[in-house]
Protein backbone atom coordinates (compact mmCIF):
# COMPACT_ATOMS: atom_id res chain seq x y z
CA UNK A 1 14.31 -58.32 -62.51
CA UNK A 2 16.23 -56.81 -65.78
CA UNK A 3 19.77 -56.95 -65.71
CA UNK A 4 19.73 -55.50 -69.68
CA UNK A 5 22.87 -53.26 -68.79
CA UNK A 6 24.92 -55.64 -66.77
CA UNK A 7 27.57 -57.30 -68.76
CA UNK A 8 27.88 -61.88 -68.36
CA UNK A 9 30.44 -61.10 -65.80
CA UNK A 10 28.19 -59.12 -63.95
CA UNK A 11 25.03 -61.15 -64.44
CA UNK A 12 27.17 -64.25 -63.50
CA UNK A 13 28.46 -62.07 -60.08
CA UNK A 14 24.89 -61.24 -58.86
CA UNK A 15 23.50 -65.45 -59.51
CA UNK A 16 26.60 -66.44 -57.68
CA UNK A 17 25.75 -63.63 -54.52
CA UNK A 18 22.32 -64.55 -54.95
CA UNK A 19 22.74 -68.04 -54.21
CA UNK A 20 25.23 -67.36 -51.23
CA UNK A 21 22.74 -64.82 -49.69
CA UNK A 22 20.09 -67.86 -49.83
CA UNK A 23 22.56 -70.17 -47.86
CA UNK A 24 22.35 -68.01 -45.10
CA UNK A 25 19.04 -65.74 -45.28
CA UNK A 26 17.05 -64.25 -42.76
CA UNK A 27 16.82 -66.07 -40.02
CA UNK A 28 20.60 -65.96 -39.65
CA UNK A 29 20.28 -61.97 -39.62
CA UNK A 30 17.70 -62.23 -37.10
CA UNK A 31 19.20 -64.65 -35.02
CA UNK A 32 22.60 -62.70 -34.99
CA UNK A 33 20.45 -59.64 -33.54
CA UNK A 34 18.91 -61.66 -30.59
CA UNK A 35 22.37 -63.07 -29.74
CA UNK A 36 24.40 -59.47 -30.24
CA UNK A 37 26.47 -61.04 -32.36
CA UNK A 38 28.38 -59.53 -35.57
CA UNK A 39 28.06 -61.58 -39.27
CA UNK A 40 31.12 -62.80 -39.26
CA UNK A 41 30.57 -66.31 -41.10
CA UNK A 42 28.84 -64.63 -43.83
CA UNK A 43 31.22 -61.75 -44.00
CA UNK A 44 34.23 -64.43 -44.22
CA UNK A 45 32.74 -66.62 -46.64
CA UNK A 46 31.97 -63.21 -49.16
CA UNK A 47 35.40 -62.38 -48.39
CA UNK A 48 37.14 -65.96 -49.03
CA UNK A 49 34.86 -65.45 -52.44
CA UNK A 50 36.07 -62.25 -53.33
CA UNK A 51 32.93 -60.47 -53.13
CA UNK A 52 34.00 -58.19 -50.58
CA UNK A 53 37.03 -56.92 -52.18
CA UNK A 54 35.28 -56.73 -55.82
CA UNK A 55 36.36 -53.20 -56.26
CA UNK A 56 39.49 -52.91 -54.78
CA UNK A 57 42.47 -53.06 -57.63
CA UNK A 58 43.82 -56.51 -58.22
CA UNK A 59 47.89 -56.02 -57.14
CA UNK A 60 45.82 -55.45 -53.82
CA UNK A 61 44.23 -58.55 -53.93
CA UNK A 62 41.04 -56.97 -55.01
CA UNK A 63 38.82 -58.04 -57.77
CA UNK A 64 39.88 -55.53 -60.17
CA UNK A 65 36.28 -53.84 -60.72
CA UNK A 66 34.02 -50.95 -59.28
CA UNK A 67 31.11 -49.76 -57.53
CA UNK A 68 28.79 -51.39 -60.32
CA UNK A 69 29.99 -55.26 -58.96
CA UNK A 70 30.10 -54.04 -55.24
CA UNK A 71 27.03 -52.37 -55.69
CA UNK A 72 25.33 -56.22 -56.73
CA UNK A 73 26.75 -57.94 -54.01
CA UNK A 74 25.42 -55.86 -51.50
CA UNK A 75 22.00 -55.45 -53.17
CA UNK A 76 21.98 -59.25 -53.97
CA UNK A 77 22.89 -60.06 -50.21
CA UNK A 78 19.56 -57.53 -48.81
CA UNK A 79 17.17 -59.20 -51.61
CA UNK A 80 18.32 -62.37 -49.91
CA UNK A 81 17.79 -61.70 -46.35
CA UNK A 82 21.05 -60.84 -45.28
CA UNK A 83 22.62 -57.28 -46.19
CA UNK A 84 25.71 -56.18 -44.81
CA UNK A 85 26.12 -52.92 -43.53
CA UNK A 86 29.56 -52.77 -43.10
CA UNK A 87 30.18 -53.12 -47.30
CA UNK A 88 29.37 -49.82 -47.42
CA UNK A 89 31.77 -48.39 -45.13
CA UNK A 90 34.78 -51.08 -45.40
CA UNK A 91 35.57 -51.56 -48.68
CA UNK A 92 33.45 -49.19 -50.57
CA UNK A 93 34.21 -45.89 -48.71
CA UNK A 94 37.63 -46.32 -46.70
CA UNK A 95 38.65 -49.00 -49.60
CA UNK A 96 38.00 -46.54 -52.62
CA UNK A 97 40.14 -43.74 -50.67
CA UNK A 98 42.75 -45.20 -49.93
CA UNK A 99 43.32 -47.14 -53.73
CA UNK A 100 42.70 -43.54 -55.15
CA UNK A 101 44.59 -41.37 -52.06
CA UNK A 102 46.25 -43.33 -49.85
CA UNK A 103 50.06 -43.45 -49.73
CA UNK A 104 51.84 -46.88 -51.23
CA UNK A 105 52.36 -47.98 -47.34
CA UNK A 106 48.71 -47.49 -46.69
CA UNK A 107 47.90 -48.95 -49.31
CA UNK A 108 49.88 -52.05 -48.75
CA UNK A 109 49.00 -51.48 -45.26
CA UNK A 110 45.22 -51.72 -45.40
CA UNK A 111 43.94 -52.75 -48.94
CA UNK A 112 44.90 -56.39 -49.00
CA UNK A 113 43.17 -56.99 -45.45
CA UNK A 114 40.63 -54.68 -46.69
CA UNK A 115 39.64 -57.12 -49.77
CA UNK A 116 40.42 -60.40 -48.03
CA UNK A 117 38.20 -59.99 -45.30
CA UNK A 118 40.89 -59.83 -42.55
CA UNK A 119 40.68 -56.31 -41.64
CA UNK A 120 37.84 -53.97 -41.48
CA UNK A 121 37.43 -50.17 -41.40
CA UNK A 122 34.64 -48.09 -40.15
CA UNK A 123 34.67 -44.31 -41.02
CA UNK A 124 33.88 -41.28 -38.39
CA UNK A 125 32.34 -38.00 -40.52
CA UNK A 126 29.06 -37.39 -38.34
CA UNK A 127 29.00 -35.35 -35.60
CA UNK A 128 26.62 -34.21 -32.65
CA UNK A 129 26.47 -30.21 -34.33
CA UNK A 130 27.51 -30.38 -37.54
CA UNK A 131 26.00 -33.39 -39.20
CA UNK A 132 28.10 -34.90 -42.08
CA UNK A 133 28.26 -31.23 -43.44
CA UNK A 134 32.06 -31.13 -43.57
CA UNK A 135 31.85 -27.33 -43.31
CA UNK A 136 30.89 -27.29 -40.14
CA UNK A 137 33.04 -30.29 -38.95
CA UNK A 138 34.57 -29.10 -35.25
CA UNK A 139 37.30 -32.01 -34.87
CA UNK A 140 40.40 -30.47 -35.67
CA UNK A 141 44.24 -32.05 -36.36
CA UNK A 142 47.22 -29.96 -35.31
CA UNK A 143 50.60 -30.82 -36.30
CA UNK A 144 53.03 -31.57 -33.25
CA UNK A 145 56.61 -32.49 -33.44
CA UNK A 146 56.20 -34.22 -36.47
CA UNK A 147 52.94 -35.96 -35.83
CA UNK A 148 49.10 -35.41 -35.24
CA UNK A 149 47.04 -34.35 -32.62
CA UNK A 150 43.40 -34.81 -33.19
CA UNK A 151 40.73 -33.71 -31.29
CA UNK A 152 36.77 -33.96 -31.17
CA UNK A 153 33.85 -35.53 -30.90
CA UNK A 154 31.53 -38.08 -33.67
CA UNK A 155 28.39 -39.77 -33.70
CA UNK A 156 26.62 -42.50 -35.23
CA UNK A 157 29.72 -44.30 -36.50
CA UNK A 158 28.62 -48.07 -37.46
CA UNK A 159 30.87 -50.81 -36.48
CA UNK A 160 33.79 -49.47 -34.26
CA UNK A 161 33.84 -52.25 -32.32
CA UNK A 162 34.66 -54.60 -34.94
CA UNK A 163 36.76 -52.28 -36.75
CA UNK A 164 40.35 -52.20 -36.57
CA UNK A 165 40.48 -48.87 -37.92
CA UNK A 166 38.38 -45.91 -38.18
CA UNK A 167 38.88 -43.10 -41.23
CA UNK A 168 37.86 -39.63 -39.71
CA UNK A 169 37.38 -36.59 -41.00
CA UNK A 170 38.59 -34.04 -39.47
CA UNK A 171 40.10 -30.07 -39.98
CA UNK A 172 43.40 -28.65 -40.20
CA UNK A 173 44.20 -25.02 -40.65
CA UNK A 174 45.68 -23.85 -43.82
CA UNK A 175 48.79 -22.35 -43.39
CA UNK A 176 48.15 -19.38 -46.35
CA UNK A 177 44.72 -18.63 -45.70
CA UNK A 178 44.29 -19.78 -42.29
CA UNK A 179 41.03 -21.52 -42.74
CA UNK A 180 39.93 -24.92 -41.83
CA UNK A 181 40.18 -27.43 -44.68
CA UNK A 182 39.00 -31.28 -43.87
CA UNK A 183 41.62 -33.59 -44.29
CA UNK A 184 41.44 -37.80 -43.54
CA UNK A 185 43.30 -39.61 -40.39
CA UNK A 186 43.27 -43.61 -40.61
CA UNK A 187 42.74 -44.27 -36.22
CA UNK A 188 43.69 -47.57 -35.55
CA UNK A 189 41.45 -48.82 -32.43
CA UNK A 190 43.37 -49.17 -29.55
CA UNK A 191 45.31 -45.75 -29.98
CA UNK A 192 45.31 -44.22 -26.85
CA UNK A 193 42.95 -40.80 -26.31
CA UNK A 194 40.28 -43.07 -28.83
CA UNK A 195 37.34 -43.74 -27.05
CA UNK A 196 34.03 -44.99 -27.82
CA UNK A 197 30.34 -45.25 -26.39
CA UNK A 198 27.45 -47.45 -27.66
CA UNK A 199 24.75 -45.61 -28.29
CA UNK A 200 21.30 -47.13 -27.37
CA UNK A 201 19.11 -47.63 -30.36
CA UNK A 202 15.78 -48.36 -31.00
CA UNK A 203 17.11 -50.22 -34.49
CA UNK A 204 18.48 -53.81 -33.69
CA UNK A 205 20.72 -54.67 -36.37
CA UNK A 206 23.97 -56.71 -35.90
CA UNK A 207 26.17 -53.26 -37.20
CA UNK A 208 26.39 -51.51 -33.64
CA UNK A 209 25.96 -47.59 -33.68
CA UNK A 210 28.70 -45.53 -31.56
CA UNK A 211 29.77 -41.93 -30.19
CA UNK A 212 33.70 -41.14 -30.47
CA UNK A 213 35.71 -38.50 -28.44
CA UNK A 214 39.17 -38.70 -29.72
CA UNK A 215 40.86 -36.31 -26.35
CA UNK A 216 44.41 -35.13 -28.11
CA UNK A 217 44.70 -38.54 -30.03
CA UNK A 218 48.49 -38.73 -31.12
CA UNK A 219 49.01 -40.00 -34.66
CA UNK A 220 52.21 -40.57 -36.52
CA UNK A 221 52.40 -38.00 -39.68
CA UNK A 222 51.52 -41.17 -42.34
CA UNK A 223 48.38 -41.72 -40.32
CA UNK A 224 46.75 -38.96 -42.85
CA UNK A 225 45.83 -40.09 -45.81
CA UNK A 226 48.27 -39.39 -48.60
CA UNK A 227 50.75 -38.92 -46.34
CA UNK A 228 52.21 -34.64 -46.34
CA UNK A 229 51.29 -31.81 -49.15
CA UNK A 230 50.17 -31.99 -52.51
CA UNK A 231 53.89 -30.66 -52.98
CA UNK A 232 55.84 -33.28 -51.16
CA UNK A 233 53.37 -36.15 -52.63
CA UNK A 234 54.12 -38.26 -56.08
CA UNK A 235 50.88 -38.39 -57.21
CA UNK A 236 49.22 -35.44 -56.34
CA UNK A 237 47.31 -36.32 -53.29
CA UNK A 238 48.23 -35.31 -49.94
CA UNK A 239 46.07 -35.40 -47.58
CA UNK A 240 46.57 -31.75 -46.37
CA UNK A 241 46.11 -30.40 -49.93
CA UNK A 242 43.48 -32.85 -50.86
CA UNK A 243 41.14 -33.95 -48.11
CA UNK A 244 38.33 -32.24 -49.71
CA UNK A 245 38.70 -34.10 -52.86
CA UNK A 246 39.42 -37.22 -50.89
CA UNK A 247 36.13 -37.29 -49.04
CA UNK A 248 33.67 -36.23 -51.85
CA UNK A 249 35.58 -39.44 -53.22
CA UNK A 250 34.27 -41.85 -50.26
CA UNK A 251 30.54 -40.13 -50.24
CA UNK A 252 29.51 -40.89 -53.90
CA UNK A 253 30.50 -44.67 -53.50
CA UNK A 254 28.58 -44.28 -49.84
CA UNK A 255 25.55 -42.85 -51.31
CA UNK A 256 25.46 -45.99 -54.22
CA UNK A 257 26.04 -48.58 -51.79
CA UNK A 258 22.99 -46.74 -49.52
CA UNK A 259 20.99 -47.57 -52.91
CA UNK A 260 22.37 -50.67 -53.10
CA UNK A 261 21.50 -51.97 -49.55
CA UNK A 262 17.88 -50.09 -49.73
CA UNK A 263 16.99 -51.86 -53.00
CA UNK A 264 18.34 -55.56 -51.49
CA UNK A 265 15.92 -54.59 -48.79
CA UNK A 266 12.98 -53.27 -50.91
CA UNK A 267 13.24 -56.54 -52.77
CA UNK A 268 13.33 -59.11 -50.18
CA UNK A 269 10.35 -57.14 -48.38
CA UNK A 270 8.43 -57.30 -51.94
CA UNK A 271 9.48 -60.99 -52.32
CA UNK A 272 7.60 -62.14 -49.09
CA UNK A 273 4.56 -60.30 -49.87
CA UNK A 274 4.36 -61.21 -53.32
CA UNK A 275 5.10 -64.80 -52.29
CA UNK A 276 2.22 -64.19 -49.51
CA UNK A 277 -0.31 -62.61 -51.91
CA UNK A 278 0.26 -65.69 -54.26
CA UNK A 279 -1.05 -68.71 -51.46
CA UNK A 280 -3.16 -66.47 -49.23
CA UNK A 281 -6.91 -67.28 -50.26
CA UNK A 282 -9.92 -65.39 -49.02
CA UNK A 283 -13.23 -65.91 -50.23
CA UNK A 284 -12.01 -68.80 -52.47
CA UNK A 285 -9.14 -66.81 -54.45
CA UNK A 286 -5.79 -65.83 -53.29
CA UNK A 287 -5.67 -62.28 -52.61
CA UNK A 288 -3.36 -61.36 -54.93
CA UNK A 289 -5.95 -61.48 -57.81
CA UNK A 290 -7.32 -58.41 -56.02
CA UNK A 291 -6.21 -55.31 -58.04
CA UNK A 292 -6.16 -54.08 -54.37
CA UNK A 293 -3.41 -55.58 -53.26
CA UNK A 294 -1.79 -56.54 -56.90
CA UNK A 295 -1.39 -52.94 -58.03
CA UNK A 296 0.46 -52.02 -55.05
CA UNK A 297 2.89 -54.69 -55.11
CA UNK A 298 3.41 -53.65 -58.62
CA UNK A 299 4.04 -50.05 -58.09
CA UNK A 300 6.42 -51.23 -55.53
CA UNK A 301 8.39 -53.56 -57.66
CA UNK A 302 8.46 -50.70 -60.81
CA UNK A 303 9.63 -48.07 -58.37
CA UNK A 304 12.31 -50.44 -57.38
CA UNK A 305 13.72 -51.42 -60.88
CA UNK A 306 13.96 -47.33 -61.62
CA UNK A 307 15.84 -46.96 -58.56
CA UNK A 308 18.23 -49.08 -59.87
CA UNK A 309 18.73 -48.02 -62.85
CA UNK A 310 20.12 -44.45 -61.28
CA UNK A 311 22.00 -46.71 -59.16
CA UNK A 312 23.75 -48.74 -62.27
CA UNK A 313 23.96 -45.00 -63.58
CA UNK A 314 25.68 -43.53 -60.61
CA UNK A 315 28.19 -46.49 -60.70
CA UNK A 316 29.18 -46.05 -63.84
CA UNK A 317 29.90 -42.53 -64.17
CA UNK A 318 32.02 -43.09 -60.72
CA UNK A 319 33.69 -46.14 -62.38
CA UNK A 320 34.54 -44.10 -65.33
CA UNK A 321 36.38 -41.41 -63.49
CA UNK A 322 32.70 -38.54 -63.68
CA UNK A 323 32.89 -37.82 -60.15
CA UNK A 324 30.86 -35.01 -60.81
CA UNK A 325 28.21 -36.80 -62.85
CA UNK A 326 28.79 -39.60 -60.14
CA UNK A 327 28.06 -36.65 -58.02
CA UNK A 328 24.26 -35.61 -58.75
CA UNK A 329 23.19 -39.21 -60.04
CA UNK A 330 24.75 -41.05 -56.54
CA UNK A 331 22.71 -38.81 -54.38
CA UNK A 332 19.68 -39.17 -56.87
CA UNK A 333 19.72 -43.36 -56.41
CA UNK A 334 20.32 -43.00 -52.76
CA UNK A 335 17.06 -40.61 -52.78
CA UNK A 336 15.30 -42.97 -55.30
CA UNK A 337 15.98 -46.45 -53.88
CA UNK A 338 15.37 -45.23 -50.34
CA UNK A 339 12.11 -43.96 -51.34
CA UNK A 340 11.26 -47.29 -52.92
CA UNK A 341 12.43 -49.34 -50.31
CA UNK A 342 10.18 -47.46 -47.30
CA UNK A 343 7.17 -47.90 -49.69
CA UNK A 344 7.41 -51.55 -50.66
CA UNK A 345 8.58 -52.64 -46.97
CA UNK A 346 5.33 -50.94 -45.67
CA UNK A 347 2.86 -52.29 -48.75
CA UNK A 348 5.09 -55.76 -48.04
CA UNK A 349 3.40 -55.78 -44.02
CA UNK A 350 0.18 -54.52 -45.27
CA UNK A 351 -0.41 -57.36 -47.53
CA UNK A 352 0.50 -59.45 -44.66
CA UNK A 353 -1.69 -57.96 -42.20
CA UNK A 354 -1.19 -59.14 -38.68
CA UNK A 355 1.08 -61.89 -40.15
CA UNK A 356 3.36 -58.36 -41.41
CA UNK A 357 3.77 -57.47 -37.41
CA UNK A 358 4.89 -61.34 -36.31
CA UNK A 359 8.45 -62.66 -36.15
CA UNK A 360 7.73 -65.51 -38.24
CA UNK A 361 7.72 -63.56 -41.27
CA UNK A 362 10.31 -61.05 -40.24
CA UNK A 363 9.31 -58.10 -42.09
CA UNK A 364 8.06 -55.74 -39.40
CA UNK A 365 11.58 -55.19 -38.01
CA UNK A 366 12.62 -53.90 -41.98
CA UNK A 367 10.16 -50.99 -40.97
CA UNK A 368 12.57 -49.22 -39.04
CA UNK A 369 15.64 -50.64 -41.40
CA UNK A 370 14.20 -49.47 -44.29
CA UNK A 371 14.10 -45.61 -42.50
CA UNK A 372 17.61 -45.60 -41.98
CA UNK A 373 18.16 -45.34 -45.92
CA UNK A 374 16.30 -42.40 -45.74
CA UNK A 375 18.18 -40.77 -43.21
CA UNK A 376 21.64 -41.59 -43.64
CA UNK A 377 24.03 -41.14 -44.79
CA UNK A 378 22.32 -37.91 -45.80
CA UNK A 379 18.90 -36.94 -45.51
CA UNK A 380 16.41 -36.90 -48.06
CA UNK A 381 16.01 -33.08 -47.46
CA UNK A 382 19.41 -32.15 -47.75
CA UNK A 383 19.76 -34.45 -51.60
CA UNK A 384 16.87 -32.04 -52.44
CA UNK A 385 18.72 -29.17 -51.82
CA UNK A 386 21.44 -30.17 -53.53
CA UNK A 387 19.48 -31.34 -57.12
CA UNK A 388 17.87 -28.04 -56.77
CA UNK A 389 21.39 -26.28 -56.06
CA UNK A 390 23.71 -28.41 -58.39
CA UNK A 391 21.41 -29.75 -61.15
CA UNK A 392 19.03 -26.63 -61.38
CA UNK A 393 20.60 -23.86 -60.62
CA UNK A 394 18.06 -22.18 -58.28
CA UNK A 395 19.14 -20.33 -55.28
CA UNK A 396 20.44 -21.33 -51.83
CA UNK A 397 18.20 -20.75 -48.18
CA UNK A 398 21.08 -20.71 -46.42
């Protein structure tokens, strides 16, 4: 694996997540799914290590860095075994809005917890109609007596049940043009009118999936992010005035962290079967001197390394401040790695054969993980539209 445009510090981050990923592995994944139980040694050791918080600011408690370092711990943990989901809503999405949006009591609010471990945030854009197209978003915020009332329905939201808060995106009505503009409401869990369903799905992973209706939820007025107007704020970002901007802010970090966690996948899959290929003998020879099954595993593994090197492109240009470069190269690594990731997952259980479908090498049950980076947080269709949209300049279907 090249790590030619990582800096020492870097380098030096991704050996030290390596070897904490290898402490815990697998089996500890898979054993947390049979039990329905949540990661929560190996998300409070990361934390206690400052892994989790890697990219929140440092006066915050946070490592001081960007999406590049969270982008290696995550990847670092999936090569090892042991992803966690919940990176790339916590810190990476609701973390990165609020240090760039939030208000300085939401900030000292929710960013220390946020980077220690302590607290955890899931975030609520999907919804049964609409999708994550934030055009078509239907929960809407009205202003009441000085607060909130928000109203609506989401779906697919990971983690609610662990979360203490929940970031959604919802719609209030412009007062000069009177259309809908999305804004962002931190929902702490047991506010009343908040309610949540599991939803029953055929992927077991540890990170629950859940439906919301929020029925006339009453929030105090600093529950939106940035707190008031673009007038009545310091720096610019209220959340009325700025919600847009604020949530194109959380998706390019959640599209590199979907890279991130595909290509930690991708790798462990690629590591088994490589491993596999290398001690497996038939007719004398291991079957990895087969071009057969060699050339595969070798597509797999180049596919992989040009995946990330989008990826370490997309974090960059978001570190740097290009969140419209961040923009078109984010959704091209999520697009990229997830694409990688399905294909060396399935070579990875065809070199196994039937061993690929048993539980004793735990790679069958990546099959359906390593679909949900295709899917989510945006489909694979819908980054296609937009690279022949944004980057291309041909004409929309719609």
């Amino acid at each position: 694996m090249s790590t030619a445009l990582e800096t020492e510090e870097q380098q030096a981050l991704r050996a030290a997540v390596a070897a904490l990923g290898k402490r815990y592995g697998r089996d500890y994944m898979t054993s947390l799914v049979r039990d329905g139980a949540h990661p929560r040694e190996l998300w409070t050791e990361a934390a206690k290590l400052g892994y989790l918080g890697v990219n929140l600011p440092e006066e915050y408690g946070g490592g001081g860095g960007g999406m590049a370092e969270l982008s290696i711990v995550l990847e670092e943990l999936g090569a090892a075994g042991s992803p966690l989901l919940m990176m790339i809503v916590s810190p990476a999405i609701c973390g990165t809005v609020i240090a760039r949006f939030g208000t300085d009591t939401q900030k000292q609010q929710w960013l220390p917890g946020l980077a220690d471990g302590t607290l955890t945030m899931a975030f609520g854009i999907t919804e049964p109609d609409a999708g994550s197209n934030s055009h078509r978003i239907t929960t809407t915020a009205r202003p009441d007596g000085g607060e909130w009332l928000l109203t609506g329905r989401k779906v697919f939201v990971s983690g609610v049940d662990i979360a203490d808060a929940t970031l959604i995106v919802g719609r209030t009505e412009d007062a000069r043009t009177g259309r809908l503009k999305p804004c962002l409401f931190i929902v702490p869990r047991d506010t009343p009118g908040f309610q949540r369903s599991q939803i029953d799905m055929e992927l077991q992973a540890p990170e629950k999936q859940f439906e919301l209706v929020l029925d006339d939820v009453r929030l105090p007025a600093d529950a939106l992010v940035g707190g008031g107007t673009s007038r009545s704020s310091e720096a610019g970002s209220g959340g009325e005035d700025a919600g847009l901007l604020q949530l194109f802010a959380g998706l390019n970090p959640e599209r590199i962290m979907t890279a991130a966690f595909a290509l930690g996948v991708g790798r462990y899959a690629l590591g088994r079967a490589v491993e596999y290929a290398r001690t497996r003998q038939v007719w004398k020879e291991p079957i990895g001197s087969h071009q057969a099954i060699a050339h595969p595993l070798a597509q797999a593994h180049i596919e992989l390394e040009l995946a990330r090197l989008m990826m370490q492109k997309a974090a960059r240009l978001y570190d740097e401040g290009d969140d419209v470069g961040a923009g078109e190269a984010a959704n091209m690594a999520k697009y990229a790695a997830a694409e990688a990731c399905v294909k060396a997952v399935d070579q990875a259980v065809h070199t196994l054969g039937g061993n690929g479908l048993t539980r004793e090498y735990g790679i069958a049950s990546l099959i359906t993980a390593a679909r949900v980076a295709r899917i989510a947080p945006v489909s694979r269709e819908m980054i296609l539209n937009y690279v022949s949209h944004q980057s291309l300049g041909l004409p929309k279907s719609y």
